[in-house]
Every structure is written in structure tokens, then in C-alpha cells.
C-alpha atoms as a PDB file:
ATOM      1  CA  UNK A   1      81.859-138.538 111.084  1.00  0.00           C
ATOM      2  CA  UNK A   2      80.127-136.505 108.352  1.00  0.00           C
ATOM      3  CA  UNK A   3      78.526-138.799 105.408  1.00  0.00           C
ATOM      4  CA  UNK A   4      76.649-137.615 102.455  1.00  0.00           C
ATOM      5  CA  UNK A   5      72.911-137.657 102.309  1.00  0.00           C
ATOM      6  CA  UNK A   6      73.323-138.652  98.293  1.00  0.00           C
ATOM      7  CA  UNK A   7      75.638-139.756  95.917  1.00  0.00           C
ATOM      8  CA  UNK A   8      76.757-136.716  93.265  1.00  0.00           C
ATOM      9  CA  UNK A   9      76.809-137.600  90.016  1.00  0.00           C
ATOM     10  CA  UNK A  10      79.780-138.756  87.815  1.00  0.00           C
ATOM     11  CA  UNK A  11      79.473-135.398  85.811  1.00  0.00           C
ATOM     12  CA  UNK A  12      79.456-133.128  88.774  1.00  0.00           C
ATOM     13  CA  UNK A  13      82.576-134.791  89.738  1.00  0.00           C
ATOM     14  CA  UNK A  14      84.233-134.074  87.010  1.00  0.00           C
ATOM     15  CA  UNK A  15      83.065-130.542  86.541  1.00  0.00           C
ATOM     16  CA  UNK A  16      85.130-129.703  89.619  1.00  0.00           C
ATOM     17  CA  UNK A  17      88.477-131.554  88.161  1.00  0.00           C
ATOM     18  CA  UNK A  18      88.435-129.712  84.998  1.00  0.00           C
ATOM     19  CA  UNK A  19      90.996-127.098  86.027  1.00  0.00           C
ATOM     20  CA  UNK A  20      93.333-129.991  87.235  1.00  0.00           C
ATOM     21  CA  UNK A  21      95.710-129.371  83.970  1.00  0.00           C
ATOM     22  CA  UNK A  22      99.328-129.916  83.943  1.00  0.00           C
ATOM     23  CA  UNK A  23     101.351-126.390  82.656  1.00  0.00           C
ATOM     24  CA  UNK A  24     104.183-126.465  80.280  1.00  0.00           C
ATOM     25  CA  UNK A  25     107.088-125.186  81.813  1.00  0.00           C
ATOM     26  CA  UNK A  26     108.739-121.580  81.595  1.00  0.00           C
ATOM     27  CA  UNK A  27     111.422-122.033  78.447  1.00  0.00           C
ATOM     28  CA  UNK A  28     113.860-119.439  77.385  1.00  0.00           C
ATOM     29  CA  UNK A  29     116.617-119.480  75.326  1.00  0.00           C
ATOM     30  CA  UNK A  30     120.218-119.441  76.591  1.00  0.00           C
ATOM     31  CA  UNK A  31     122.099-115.952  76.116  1.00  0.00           C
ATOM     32  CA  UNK A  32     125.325-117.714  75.665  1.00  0.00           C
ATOM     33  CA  UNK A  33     124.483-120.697  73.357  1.00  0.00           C
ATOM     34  CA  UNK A  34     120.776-120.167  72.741  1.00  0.00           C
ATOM     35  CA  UNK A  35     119.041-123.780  73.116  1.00  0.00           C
ATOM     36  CA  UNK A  36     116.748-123.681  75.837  1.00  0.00           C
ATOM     37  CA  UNK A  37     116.589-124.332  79.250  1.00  0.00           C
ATOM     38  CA  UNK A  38     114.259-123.524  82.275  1.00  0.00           C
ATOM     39  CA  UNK A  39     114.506-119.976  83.863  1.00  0.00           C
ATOM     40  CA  UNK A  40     116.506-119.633  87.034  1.00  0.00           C
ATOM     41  CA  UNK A  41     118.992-122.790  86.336  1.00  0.00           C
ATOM     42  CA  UNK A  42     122.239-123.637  84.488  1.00  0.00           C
ATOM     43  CA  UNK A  43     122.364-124.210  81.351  1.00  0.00           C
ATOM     44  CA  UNK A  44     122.757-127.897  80.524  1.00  0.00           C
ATOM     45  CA  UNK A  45     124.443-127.733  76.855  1.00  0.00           C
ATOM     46  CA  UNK A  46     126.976-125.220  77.861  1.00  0.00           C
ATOM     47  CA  UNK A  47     126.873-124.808  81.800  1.00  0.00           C
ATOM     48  CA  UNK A  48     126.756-121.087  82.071  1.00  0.00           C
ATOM     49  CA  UNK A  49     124.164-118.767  84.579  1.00  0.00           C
ATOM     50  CA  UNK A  50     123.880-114.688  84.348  1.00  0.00           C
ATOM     51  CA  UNK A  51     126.794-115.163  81.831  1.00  0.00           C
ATOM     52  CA  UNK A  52     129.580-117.167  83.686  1.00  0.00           C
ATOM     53  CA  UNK A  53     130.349-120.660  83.564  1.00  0.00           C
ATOM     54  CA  UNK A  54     129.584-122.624  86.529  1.00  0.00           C
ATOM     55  CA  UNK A  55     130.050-126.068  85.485  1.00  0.00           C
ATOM     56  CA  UNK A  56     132.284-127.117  82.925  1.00  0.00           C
ATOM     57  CA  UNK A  57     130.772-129.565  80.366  1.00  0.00           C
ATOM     58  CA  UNK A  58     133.153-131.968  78.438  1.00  0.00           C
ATOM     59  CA  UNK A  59     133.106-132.083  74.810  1.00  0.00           C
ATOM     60  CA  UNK A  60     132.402-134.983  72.449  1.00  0.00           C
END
């Protein structure tokens, strides 16, 4: 089993993790009611995709 001759540095470590960053995620606004809601997916407020309602939502 391989081992390392010497012990990298805390620095170089890091160095290599700095593109480890979390992404925000792809938000667009509803054509039908316009709040927003990730691409490809129903719409949770109003429950419509590609302009027809897949899920009805109940009312308050």
C-alpha cells in the first residue's frame, strides 16, 4: 500500500478544495402564476407544467 514520503501542508490542502462551492439552483418564474420554482418541475403554488395543471392544489 502506497504511503506518502511527507506530510503536505495545511495550505496546499486547501488550495485543492477551493472549487468545492455549493451552486444556487436554476430559478425561473412560473408562466402561469409567476413565483418561482426550479426548471423542469411543477409548480408548487399553483401545480401547473408546460401550461396544464397536473396537480390540483387546495385553496386556503
Amino acid at each position: 500500500m502506497a504511503l506518502p514520503k511527507q506530510k503536505q501542508s495545511k495550505t496546499r490542502g486547501r488550495k485543492r478544495r477551493t472549487h468545492w462551492k455549493l451552486s444556487f439552483p436554476g430559478l425561473i418564474k412560473c408562466p402561469h402564476c409567476h413565483s418561482l420554482k426550479l426548471s423542469h418541475r411543477i409548480c408548487p403554488n399553483c401545480g401547473y407544467y408546460k401550461g396544464k395543471e397536473i396537480i390540483k392544489i387546495k385553496e386556503k
